[in-house]
Protein backbone atom coordinates (compact mmCIF):
# COMPACT_ATOMS: atom_id res chain seq x y z
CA UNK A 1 60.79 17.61 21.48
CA UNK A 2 59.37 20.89 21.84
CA UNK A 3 56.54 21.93 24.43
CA UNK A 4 54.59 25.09 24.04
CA UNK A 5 53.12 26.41 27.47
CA UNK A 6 50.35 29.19 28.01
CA UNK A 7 47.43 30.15 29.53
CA UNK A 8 44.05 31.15 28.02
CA UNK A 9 41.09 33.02 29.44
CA UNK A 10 37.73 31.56 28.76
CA UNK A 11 35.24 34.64 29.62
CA UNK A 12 31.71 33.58 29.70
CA UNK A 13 29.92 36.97 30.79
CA UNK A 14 30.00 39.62 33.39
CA UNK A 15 27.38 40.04 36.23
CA UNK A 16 25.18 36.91 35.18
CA UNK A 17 28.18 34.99 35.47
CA UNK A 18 29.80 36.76 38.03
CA UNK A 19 26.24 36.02 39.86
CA UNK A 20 26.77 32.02 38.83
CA UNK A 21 29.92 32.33 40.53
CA UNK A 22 32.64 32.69 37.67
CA UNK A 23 35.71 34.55 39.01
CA UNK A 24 37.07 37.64 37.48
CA UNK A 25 39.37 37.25 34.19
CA UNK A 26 41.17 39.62 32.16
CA UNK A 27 41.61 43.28 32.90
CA UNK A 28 39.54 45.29 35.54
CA UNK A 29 37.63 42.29 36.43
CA UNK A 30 34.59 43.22 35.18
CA UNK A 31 34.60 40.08 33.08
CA UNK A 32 34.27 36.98 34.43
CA UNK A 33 35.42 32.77 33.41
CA UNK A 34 37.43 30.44 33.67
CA UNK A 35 41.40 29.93 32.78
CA UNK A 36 42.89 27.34 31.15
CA UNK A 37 46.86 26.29 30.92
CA UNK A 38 48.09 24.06 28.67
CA UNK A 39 51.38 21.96 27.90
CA UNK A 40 51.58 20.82 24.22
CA UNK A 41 54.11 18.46 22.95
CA UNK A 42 55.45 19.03 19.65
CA UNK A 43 58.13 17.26 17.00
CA UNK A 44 61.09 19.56 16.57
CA UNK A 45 61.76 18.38 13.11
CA UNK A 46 58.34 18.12 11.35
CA UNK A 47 55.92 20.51 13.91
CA UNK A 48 53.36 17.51 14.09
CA UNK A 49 51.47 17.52 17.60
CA UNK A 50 52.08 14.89 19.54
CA UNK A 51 49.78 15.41 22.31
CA UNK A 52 49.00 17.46 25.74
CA UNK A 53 51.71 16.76 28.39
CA UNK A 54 49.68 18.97 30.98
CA UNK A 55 46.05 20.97 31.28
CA UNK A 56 44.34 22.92 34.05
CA UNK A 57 41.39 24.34 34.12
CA UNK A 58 40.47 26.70 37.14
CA UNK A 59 37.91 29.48 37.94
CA UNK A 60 39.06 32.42 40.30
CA UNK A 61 37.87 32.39 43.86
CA UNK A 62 38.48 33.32 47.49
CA UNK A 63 38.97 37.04 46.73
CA UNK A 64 41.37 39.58 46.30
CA UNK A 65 45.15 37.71 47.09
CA UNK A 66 47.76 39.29 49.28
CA UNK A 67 50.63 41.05 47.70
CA UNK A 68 52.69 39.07 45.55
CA UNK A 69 55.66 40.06 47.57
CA UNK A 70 54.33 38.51 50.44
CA UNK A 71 53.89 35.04 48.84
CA UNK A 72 55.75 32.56 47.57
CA UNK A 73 56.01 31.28 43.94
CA UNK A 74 54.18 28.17 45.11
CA UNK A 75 51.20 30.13 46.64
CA UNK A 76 50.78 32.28 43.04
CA UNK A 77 49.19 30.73 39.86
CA UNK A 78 52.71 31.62 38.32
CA UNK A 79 53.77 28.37 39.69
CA UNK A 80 51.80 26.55 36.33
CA UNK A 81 54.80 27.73 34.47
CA UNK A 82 57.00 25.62 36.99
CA UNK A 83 54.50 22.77 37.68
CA UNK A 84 53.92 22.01 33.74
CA UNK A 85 57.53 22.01 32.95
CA UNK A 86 58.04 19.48 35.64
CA UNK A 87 55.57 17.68 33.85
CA UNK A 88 57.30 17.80 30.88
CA UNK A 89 59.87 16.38 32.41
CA UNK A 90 58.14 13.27 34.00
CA UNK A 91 56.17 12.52 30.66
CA UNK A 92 58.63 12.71 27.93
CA UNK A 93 60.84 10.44 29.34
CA UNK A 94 61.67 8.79 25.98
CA UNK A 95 62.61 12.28 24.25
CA UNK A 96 65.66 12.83 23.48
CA UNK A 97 65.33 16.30 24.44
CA UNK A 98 62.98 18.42 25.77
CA UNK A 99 62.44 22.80 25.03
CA UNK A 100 59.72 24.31 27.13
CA UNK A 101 59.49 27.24 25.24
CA UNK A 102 56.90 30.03 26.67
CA UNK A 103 55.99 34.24 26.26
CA UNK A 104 56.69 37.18 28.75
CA UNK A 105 54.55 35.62 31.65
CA UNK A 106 56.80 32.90 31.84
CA UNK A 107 59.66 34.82 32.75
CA UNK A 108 60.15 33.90 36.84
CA UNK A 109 63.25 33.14 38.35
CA UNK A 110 61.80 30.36 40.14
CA UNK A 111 61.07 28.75 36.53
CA UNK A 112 64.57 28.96 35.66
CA UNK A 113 65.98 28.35 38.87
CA UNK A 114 64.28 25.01 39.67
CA UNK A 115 63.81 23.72 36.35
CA UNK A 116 64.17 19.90 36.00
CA UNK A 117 68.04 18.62 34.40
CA UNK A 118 65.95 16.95 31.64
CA UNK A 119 64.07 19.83 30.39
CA UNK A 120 65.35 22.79 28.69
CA UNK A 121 63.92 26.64 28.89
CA UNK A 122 63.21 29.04 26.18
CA UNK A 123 61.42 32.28 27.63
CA UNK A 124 60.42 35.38 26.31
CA UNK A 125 62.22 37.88 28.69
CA UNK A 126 59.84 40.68 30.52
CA UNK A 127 61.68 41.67 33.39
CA UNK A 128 64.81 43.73 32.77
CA UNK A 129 66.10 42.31 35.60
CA UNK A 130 69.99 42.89 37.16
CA UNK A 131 72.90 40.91 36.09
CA UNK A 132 76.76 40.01 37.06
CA UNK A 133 79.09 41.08 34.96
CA UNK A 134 82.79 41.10 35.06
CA UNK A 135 85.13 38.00 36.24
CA UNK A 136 87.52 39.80 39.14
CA UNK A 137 84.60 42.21 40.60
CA UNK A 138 80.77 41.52 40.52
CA UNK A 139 79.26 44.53 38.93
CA UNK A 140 76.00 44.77 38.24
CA UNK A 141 74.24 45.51 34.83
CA UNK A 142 70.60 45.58 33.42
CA UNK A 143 70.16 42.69 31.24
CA UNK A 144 68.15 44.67 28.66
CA UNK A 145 70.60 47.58 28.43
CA UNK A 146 73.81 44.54 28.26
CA UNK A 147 72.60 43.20 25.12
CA UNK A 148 71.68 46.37 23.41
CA UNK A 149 75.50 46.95 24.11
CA UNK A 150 76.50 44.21 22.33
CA UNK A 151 77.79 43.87 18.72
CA UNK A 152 75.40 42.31 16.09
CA UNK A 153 76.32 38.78 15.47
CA UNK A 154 75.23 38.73 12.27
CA UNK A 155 71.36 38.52 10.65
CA UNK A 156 68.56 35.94 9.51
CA UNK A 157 66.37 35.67 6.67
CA UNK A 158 63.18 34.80 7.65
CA UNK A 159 59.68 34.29 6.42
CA UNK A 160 57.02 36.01 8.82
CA UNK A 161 53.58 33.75 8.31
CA UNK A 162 50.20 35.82 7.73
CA UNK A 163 48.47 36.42 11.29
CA UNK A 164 44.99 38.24 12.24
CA UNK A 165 46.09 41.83 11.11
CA UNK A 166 49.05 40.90 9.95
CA UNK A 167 50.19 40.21 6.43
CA UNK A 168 52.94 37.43 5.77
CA UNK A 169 56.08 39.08 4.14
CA UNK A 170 59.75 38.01 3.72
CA UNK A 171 62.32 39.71 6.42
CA UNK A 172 65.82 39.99 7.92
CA UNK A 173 66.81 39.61 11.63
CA UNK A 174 69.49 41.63 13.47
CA UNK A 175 71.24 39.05 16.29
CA UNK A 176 72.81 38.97 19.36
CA UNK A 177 73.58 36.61 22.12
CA UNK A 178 75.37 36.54 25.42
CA UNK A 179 76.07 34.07 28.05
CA UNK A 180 74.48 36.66 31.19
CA UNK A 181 74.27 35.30 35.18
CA UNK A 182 70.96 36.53 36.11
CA UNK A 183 70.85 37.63 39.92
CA UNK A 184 68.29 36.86 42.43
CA UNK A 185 65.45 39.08 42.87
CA UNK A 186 65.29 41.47 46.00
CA UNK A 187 62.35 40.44 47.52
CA UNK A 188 60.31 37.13 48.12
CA UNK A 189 63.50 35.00 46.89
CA UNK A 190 64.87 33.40 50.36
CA UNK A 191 65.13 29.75 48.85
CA UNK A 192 66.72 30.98 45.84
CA UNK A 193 69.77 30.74 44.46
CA UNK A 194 72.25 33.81 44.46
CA UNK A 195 72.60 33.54 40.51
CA UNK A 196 71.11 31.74 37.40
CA UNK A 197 73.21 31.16 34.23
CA UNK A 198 71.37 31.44 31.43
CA UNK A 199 72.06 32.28 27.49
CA UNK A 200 70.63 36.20 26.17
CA UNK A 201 69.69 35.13 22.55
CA UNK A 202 68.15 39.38 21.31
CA UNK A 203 66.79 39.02 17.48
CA UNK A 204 64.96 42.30 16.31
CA UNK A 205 63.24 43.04 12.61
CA UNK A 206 65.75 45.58 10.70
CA UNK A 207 63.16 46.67 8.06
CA UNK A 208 59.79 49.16 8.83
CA UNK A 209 56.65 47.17 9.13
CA UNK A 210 53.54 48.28 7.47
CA UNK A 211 51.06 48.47 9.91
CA UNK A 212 52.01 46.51 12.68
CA UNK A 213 55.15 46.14 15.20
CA UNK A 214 58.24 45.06 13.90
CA UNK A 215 59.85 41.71 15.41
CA UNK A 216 61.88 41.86 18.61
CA UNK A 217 62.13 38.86 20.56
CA UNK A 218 64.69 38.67 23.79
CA UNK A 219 64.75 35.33 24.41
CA UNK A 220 66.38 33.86 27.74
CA UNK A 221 67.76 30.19 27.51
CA UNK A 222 69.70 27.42 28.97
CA UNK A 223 70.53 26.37 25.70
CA UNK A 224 74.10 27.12 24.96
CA UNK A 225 74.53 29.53 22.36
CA UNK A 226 77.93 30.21 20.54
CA UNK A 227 77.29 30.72 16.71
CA UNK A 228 74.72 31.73 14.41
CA UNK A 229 73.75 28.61 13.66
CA UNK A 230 72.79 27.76 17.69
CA UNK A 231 70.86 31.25 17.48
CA UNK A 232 68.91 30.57 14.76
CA UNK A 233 67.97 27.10 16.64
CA UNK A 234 66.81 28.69 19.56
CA UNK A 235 64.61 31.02 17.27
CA UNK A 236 62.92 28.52 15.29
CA UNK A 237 62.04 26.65 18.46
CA UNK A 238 60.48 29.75 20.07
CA UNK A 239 58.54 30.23 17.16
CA UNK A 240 56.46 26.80 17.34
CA UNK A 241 55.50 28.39 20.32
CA UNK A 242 52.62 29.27 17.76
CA UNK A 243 51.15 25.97 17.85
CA UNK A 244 49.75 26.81 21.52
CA UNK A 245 47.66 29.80 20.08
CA UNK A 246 46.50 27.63 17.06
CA UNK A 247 45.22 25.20 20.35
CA UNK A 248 43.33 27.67 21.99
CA UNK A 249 42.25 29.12 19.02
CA UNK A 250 40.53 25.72 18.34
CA UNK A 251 38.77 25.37 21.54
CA UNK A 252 37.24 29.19 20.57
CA UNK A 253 36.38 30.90 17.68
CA UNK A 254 38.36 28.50 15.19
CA UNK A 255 36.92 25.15 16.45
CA UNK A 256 35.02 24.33 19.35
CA UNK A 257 33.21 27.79 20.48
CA UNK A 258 33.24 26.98 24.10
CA UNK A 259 32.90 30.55 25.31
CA UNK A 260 29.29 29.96 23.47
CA UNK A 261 28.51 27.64 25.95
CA UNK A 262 25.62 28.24 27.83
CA UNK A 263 26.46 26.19 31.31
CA UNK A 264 26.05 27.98 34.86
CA UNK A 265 27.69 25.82 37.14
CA UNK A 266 31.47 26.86 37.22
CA UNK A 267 32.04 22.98 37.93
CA UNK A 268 30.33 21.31 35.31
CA UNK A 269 32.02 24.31 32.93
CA UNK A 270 35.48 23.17 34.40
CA UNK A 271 34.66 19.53 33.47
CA UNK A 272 33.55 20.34 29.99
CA UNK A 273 36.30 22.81 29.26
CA UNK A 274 38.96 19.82 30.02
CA UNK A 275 37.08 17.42 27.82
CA UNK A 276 37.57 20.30 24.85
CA UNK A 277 40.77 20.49 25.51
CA UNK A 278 41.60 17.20 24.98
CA UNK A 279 39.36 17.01 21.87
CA UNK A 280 41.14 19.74 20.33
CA UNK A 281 44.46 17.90 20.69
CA UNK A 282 42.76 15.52 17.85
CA UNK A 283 41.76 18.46 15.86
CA UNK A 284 44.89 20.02 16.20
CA UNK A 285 46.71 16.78 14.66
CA UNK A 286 44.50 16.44 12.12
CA UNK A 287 45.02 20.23 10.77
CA UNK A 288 48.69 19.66 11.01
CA UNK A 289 49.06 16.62 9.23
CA UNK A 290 46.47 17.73 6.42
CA UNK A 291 49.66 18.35 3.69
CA UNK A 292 51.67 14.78 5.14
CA UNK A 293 54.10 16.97 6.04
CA UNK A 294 54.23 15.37 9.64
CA UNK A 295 55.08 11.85 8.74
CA UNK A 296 52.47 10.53 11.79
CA UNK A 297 50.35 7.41 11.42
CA UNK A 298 46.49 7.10 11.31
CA UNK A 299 47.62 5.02 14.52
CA UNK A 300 49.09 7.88 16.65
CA UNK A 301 45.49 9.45 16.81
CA UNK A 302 43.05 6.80 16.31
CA UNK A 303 42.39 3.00 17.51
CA UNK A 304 43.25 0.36 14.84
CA UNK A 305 39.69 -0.54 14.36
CA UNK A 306 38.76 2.94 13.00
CA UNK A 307 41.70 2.27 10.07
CA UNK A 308 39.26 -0.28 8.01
CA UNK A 309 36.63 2.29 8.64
CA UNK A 310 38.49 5.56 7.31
CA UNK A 311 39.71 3.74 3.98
CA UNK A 312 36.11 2.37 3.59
CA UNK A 313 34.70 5.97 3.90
CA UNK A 314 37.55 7.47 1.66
CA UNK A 315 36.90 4.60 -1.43
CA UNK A 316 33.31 6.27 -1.04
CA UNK A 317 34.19 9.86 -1.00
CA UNK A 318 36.98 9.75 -3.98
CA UNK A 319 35.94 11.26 -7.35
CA UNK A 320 36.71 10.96 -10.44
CA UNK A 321 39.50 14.04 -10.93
CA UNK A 322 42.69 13.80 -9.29
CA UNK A 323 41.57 16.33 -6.83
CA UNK A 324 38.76 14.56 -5.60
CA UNK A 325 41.21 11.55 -4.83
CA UNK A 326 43.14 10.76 -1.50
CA UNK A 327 46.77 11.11 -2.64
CA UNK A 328 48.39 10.24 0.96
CA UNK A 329 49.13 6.58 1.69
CA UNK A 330 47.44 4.60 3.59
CA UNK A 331 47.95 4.36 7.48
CA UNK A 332 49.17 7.85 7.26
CA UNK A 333 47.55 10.51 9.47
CA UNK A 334 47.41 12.82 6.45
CA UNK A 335 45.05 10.06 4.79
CA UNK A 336 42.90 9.76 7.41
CA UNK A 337 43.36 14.13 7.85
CA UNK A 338 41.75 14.18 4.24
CA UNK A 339 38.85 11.99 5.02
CA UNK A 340 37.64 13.59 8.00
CA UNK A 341 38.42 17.15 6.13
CA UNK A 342 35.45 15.67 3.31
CA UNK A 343 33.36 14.36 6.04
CA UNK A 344 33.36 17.70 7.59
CA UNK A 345 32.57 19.50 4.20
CA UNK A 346 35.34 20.19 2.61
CA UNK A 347 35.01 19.82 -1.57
CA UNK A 348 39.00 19.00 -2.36
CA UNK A 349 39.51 22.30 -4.10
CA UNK A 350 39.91 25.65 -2.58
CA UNK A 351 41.83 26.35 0.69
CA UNK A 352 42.62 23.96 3.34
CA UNK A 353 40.78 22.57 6.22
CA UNK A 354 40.48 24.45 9.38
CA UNK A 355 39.89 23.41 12.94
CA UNK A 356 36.19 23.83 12.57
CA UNK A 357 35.83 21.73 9.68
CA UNK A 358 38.06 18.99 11.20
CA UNK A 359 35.53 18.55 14.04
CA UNK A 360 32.79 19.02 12.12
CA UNK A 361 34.19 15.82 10.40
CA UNK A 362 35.77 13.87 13.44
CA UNK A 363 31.87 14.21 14.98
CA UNK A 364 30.60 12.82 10.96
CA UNK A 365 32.79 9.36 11.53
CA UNK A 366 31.66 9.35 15.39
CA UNK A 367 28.41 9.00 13.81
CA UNK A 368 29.55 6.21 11.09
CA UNK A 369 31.19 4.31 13.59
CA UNK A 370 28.14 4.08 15.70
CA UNK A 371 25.98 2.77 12.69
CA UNK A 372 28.72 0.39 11.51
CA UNK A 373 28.79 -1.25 15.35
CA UNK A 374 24.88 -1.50 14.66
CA UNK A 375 23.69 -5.63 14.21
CA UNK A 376 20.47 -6.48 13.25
CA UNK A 377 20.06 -8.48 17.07
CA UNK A 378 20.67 -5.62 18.74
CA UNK A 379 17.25 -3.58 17.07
């Protein structure tokens, strides 16, 4: 099991909302909103969603914060990282395993440090921060310049998906790992530990990259790493880390549009911001399991009543070619992904459904199910 962690800023305006009491987001301040964090569960071995293992929704107040050095990880909003992994941890209790896998932000010591025994980390790394090295005398290193010391370990093909301003193309990945002890940070780190063992798993893009950046990931683990094989693993689990920007791109622009929202009470926006984030959750399951590549059952995201329901509305919406018929079994998620994709709009010929049209469509059988509850007594 994989869970993808962030947070997303919801900005809603600048000095009207900063009036309505919305606390500053972004850079500078000079916008204002809410933020949102998010846990998402995820299958390892078919990317389906499973569901959210932790949200929180907040709005900035009690002005400017003393100096980060002066507080503890607990007193910072840095301790989401920790708090939602611990989640993790207390929710998945079935998994077999568990990967919290996160960006830059993410990288704290604390988060490694007191990480739950059930759940494992995968972290962007930020911080070049110092490291032992040597067995008879502790010396000390950078962990950034360590790695770029290191040997390549040999390279990946990989397939780079399209992205906004970025188109998908076929590549190769240099790689190196390295078992490295990071050490405890100089200041604000009194209930630390001295040390944190962790695995260095470096991947960078060997060709030039037509307009954009080419790939360089250093990714910190405490996943064992001691082939090629194990590297590639931890690479293709950072990269559903993807999924969490597909979310929040659903509760925005791609979905939802709850930055549209017109609501001036930060409290009532907090309230309606969690219920979107646990609609998109749906969405996001739907758009996922649209090619029955996920293997889920209509079950895992609706009630069994709705099942008669969505194979009554699908006998109604199937046409005549082949294209116009719903090719996924029934009970499958992907069955149920296709009717709600026509109820939303969707023809069955060109491109896929989206987010948007998803909840365009999940609203359309809202509506059905309301008129099918309907009895003649009750007019």
């Amino acid at each position: 099991m994989v869970v993808a962690q962030d947070t997303s800023e919801l900005s809603l305006g600048g000095q009207r909302a900063k009036a309505n009491g919305y606390g500053p987001v972004g850079k500078g301040g000079a916008l204002r909103g809410l933020l949102l964090h998010a846990a998402l569960a995820i299958d390892a071995g078919n990317g389906g969603v499973i569901g959210l293992v932790d949200a929180k929704v907040w709005n900035r107040t009690g002005g400017k914060a003393k100096h980060r050095r002066s507080r503890t990880t607990k007193q910072k909003e840095s301790q989401r990282w920790l708090d939602s992994t611990r989640r993790a941890a207390e929710v998945l209790t079935e998994a077999a395993t568990i990967t919290v896998v996160s960006d830059r932000e993410s990288d704290i010591y604390a988060h490694f440090a007191f990480r739950p025994s059930r759940a494992h980390l995968i972290v962007r790394a930020c911080q070049n921060r110092r490291i032992e090295t040597g067995e008879e005398e502790q010396q000390i290193d950078l962990l950034f310049s360590h790695i770029d010391s290191l040997p390549e370990a040999g390279r990946l093909k990989v397939n780079v998906p399209a992205a906004p301003g970025r188109k998908a193309r076929s590549s190769e990945l240099a790689v190196r790992f390295s078992p490295v002890a990071l050490c405890k940070p100089l200041h604000g780190a009194a209930d630390l530990p001295e040390a944190v063992t962790l695995t260095m798993v470096d991947v960078r893009e060997t060709s030039t990259v037509e307009g954009g950046k080419p790939i360089h990931w250093r990714l910190l683990t405490t996943h064992p790493v001691t082939n090629l094989v194990e590297a590639r693993r931890i690479v293709d689990l950072y990269r559903m880390r993807w999924v969490i920007e597909e979310y929040f791109h659903t509760q925005k622009t791609g979905g939802f549009d709850i930055e549209a929202a017109d609501i001036s009470d930060p409290e009532v926006m907090i309230r309606f911001a969690t219920a979107v984030a646990v609609a998109a959750v749906s969405v996001m399951q739907l758009v996922k399991a649209r090619d029955g590549t996920t293997g889920q059952t209509l079950l895992e995201v609706f009630e069994p009543a709705d099942q008669s329901i969505i194979e009554a509305v699908s006998a109604k919406l199937e046409g005549k070619t082949e294209r116009q018929k719903n090719a996924h079994p029934k009970g499958s998620l992907a069955f149920a992904a296709w009717v709600i994709a026509r109820l939303g709009g969707w023809d069955g010929y060109y491109g896929k459904p989206g987010p948007k049209t998803m909840r365009l469509g999940l609203e359309a059988l809202q509506r059905i199910k309301f008129g099918a509850s309907l009895r003649m007594a009750d007019v």
